[in-house]
C-alpha atoms as a PDB file:
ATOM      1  CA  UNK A   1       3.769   0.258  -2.009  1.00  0.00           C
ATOM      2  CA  UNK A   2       6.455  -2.540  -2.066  1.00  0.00           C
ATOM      3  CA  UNK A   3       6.756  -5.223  -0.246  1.00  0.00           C
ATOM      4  CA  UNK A   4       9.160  -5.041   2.812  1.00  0.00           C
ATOM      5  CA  UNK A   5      11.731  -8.214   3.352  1.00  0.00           C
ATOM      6  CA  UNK A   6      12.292  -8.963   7.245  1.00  0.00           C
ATOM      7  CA  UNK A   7      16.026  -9.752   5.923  1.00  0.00           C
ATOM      8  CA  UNK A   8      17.737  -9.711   2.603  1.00  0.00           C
ATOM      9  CA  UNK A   9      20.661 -11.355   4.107  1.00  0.00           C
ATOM     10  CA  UNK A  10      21.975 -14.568   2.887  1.00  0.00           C
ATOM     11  CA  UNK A  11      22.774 -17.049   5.399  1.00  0.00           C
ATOM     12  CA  UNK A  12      25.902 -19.165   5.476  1.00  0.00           C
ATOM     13  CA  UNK A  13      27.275 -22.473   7.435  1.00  0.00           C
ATOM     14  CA  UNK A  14      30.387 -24.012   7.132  1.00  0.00           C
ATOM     15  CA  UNK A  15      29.788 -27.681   6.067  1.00  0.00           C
ATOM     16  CA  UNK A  16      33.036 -29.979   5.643  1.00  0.00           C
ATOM     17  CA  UNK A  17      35.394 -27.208   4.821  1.00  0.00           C
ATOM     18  CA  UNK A  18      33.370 -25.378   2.588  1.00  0.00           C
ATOM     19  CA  UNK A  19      30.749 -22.690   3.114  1.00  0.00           C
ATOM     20  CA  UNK A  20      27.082 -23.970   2.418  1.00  0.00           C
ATOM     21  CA  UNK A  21      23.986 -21.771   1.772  1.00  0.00           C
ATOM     22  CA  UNK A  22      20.319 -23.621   1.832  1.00  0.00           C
ATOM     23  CA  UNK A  23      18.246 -22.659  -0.618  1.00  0.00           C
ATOM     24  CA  UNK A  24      14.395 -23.116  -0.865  1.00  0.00           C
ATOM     25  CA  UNK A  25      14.496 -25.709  -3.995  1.00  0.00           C
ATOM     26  CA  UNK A  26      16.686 -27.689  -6.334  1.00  0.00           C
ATOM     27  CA  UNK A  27      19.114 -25.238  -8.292  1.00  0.00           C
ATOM     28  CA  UNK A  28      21.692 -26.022 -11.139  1.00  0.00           C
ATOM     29  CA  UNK A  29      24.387 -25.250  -8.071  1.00  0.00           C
ATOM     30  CA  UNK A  30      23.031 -26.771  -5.275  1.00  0.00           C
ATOM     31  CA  UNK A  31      23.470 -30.664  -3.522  1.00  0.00           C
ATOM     32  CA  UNK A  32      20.107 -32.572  -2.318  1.00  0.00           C
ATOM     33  CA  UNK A  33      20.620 -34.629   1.159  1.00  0.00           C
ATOM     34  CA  UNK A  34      18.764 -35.804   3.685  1.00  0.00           C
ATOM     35  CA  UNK A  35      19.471 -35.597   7.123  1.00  0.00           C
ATOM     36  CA  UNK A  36      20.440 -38.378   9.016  1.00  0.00           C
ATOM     37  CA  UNK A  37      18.753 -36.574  12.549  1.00  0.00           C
ATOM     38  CA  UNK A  38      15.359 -35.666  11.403  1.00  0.00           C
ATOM     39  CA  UNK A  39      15.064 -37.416   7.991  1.00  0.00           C
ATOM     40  CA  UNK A  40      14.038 -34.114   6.219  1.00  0.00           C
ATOM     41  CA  UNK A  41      15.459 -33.217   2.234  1.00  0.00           C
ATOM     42  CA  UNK A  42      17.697 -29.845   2.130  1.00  0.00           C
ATOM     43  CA  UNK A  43      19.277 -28.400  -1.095  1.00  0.00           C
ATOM     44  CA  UNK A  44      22.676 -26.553  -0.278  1.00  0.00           C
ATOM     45  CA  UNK A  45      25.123 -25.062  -2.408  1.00  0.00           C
ATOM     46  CA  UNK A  46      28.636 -25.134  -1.659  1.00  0.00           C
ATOM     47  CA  UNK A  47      31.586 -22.007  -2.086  1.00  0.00           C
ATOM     48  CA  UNK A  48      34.866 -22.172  -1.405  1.00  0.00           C
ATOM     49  CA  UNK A  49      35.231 -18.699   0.339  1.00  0.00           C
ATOM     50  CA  UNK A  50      33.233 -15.727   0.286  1.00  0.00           C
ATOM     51  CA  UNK A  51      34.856 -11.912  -0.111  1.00  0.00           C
ATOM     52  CA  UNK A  52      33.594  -8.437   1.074  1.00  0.00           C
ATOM     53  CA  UNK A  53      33.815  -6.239   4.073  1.00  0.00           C
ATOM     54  CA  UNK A  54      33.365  -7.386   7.430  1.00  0.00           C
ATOM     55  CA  UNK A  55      30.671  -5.046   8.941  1.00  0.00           C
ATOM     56  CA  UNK A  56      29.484  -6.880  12.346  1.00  0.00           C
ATOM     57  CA  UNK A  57      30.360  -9.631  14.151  1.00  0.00           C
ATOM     58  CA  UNK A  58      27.865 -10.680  16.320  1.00  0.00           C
ATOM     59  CA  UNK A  59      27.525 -13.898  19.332  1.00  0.00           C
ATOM     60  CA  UNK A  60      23.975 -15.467  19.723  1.00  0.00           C
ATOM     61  CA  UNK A  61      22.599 -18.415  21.652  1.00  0.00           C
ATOM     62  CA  UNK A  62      20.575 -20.364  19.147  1.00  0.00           C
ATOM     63  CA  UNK A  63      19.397 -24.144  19.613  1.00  0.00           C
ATOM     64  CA  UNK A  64      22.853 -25.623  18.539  1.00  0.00           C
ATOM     65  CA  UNK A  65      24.679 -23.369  21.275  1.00  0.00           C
ATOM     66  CA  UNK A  66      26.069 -19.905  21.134  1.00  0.00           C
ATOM     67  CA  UNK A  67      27.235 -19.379  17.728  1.00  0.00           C
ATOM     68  CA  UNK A  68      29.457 -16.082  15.958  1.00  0.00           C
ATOM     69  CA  UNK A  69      27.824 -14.429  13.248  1.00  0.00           C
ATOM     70  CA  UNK A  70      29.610 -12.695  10.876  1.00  0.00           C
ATOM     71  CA  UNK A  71      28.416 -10.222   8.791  1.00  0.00           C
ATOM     72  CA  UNK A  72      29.942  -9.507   5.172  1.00  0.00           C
ATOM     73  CA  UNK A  73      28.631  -7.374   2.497  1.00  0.00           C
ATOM     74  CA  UNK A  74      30.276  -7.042  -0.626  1.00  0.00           C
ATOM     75  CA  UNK A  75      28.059  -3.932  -1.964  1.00  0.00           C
ATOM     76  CA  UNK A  76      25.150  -5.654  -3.214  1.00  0.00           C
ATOM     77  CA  UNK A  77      24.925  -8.705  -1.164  1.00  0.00           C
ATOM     78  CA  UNK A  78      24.743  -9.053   2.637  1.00  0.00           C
ATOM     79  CA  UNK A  79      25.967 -12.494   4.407  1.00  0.00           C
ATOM     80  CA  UNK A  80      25.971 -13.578   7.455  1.00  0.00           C
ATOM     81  CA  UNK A  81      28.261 -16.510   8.107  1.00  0.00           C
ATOM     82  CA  UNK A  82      27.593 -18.752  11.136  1.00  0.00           C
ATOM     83  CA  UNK A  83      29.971 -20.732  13.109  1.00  0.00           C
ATOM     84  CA  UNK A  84      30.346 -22.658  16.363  1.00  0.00           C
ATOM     85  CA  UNK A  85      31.435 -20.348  19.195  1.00  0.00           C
ATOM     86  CA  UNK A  86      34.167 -22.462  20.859  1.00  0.00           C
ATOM     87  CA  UNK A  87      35.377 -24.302  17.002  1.00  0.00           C
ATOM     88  CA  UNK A  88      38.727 -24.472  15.420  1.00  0.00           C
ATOM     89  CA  UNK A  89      36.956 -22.157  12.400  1.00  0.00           C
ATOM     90  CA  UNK A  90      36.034 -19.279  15.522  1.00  0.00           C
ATOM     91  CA  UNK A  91      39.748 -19.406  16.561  1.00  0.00           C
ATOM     92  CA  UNK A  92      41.062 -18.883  13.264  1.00  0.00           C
ATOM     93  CA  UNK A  93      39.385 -16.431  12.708  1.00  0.00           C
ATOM     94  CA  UNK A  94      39.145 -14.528  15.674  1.00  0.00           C
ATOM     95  CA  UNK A  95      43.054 -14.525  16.140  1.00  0.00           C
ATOM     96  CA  UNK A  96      42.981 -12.931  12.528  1.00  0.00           C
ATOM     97  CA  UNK A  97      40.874  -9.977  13.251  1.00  0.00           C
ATOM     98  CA  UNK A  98      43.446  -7.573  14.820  1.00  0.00           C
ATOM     99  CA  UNK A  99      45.358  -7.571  11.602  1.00  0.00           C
ATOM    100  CA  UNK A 100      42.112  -7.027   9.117  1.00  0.00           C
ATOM    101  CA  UNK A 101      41.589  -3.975   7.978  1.00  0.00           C
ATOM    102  CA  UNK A 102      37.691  -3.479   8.265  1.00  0.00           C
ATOM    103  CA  UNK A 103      37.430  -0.433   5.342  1.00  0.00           C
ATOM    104  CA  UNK A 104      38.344  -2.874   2.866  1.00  0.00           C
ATOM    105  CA  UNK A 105      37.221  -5.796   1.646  1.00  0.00           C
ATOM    106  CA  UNK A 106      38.367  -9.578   2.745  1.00  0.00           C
ATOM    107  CA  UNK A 107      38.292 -13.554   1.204  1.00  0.00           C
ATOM    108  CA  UNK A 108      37.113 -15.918   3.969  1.00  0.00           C
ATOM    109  CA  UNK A 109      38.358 -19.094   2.808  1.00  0.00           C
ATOM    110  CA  UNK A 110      37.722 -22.466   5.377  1.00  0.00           C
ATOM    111  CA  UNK A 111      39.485 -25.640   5.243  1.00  0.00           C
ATOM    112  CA  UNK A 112      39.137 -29.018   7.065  1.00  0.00           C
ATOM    113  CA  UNK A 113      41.534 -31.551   7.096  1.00  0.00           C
ATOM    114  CA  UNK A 114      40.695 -34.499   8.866  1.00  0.00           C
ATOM    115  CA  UNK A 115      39.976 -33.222  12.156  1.00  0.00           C
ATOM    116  CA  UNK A 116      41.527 -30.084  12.217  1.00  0.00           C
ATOM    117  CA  UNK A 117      39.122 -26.862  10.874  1.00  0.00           C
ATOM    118  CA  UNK A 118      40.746 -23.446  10.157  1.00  0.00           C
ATOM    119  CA  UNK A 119      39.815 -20.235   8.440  1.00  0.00           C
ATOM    120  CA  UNK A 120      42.144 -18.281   5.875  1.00  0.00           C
ATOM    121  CA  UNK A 121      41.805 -15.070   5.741  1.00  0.00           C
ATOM    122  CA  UNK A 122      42.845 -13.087   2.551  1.00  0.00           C
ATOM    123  CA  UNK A 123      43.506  -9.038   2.182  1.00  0.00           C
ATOM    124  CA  UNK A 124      45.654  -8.299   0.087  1.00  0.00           C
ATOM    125  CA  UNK A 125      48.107 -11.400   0.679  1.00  0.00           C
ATOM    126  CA  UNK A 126      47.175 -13.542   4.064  1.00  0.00           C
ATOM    127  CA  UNK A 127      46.575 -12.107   6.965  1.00  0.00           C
ATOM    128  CA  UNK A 128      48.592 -13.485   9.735  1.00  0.00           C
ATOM    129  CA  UNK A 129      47.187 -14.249  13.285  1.00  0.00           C
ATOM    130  CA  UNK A 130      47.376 -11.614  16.324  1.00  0.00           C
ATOM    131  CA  UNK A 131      47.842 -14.507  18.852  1.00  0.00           C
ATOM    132  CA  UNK A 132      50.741 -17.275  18.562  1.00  0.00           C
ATOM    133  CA  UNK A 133      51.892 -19.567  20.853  1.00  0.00           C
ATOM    134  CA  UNK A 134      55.051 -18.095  20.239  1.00  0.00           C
ATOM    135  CA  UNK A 135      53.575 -14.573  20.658  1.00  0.00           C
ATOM    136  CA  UNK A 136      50.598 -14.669  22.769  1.00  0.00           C
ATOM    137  CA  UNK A 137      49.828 -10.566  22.741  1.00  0.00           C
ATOM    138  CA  UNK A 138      47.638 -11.417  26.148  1.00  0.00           C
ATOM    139  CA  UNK A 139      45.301 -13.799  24.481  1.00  0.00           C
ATOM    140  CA  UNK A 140      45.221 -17.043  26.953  1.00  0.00           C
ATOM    141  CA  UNK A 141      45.896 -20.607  25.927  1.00  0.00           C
ATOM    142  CA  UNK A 142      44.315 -23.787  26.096  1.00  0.00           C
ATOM    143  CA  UNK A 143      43.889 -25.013  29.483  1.00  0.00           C
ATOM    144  CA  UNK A 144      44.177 -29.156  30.000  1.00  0.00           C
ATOM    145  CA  UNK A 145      42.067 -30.230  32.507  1.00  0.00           C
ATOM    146  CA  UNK A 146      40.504 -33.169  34.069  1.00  0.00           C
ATOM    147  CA  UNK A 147      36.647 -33.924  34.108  1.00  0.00           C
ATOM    148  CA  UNK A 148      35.624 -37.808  35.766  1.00  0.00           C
ATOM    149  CA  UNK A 149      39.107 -38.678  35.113  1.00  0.00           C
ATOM    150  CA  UNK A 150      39.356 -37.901  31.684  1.00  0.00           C
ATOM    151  CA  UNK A 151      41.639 -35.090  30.108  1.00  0.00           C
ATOM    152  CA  UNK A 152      39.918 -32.344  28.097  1.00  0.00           C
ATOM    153  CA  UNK A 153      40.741 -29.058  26.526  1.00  0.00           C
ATOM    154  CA  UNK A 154      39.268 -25.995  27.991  1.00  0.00           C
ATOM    155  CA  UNK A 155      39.710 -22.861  25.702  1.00  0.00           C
ATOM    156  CA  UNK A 156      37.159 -20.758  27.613  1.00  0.00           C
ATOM    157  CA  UNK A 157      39.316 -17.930  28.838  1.00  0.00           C
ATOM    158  CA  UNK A 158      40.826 -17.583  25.275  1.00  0.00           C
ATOM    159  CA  UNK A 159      37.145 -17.175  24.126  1.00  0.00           C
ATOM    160  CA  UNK A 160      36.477 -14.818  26.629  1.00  0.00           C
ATOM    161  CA  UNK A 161      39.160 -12.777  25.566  1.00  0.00           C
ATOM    162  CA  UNK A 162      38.531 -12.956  21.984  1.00  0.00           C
ATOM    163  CA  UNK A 163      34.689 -12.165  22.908  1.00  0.00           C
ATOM    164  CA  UNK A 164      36.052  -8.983  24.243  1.00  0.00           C
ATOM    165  CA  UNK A 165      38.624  -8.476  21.499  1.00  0.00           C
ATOM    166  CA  UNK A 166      35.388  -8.258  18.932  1.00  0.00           C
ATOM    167  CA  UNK A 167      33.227  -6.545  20.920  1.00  0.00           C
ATOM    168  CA  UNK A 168      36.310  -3.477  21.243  1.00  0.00           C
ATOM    169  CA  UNK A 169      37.512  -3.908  17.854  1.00  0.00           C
ATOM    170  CA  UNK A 170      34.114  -2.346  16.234  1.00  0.00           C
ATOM    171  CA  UNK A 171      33.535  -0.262  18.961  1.00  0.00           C
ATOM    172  CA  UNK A 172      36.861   1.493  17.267  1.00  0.00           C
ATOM    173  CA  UNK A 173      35.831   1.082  13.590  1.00  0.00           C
ATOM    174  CA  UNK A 174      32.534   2.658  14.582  1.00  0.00           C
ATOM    175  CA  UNK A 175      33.688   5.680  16.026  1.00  0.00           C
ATOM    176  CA  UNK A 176      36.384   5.959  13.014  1.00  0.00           C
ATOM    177  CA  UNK A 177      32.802   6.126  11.034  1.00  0.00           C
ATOM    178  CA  UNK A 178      31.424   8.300  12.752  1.00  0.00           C
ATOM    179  CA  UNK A 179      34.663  10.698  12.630  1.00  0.00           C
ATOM    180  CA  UNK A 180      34.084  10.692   8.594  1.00  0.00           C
ATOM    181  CA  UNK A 181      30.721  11.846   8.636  1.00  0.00           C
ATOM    182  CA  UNK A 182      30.375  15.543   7.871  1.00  0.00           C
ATOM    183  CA  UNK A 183      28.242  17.488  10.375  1.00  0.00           C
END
């Protein structure tokens, strides 16, 4: 009898524009640091983007905060890529998703520069957002508020919406699934 793995899956941040994967120990790939919080070593290697089919996209509360993951498995290898819920990378990509074609197979590229964070999303050419200022397609804007006197951006309607967006969007693609399955 073999051994059984809880999860095969390899897990994936997004670390200064880049997507990171921890590993266990030192590899020819991978980048030692220690962290500046809890002063323990981790060895992380670093990809510029990451391709295969989007099969689930998932939100969880974890310690850091409610987070998106992102499943993608390119037909030998399952990732799941983990980002903020309310970041400039969940936006990016979430605004992308009505246009991506979920049979076939997708580059997820980030990019930081200086403070701004995005996602590119490649499928055969880019794939352009769903929601634009200039074309909003009922997804809500930012909302400037005041909190103690100070002015802050509130993008939790938009979130909302795009929560619901997901959560409808493979509710589709898994009834089109279950349409191609011979009875």
């Amino acid at each position: 009898m073999g051994a059984i793995n809880q999860s095969s899956a390899i897990y994936l941040t997004i670390s200064n524009g880049m997507l990171c994967k921890r590993v266990q120990e030192p590899t020819k790939a991978s980048v030692t640091r220690v962290s500046e919080n809890n002063g323990k070593t981790y060895h992380e290697e670093f990809y510029k983007g990451w391709s295969g089919k989007i099969t689930d996209i998932q939100t969880r509360d974890s310690q850091f905060g409610k987070e998106w993951n992102v499943t993608i498995n390119d037909g030998s290898v399952t990732a799941i890529l983990t980002f903020k819920y309310s970041s400039g990378y969940a936006r990016s990509f979430l605004k992308c998703l009505p246009n991506i074609d979920l049979s076939k197979d997708v580059t997820i590229t980030p990019k930081k520069e200086e403070k701004k964070t995005t996602i590119f999303i490649n499928q055969n050419g880019p794939v352009k957002w769903a929601y634009t200022k200039e074309s909003p397609n009922g997804c809500p804007e930012w909302k400037t508020m005041k909190v103690k006197g100070v002015e802050v951006n509130d993008d939790t309607e938009m979130m909302e919406f795009l929560e619901g967006m997901v959560k409808t969007k493979f509710a589709a693609a898994q009834v089109e699934t279950e349409d191609d399955v011979p009875f």
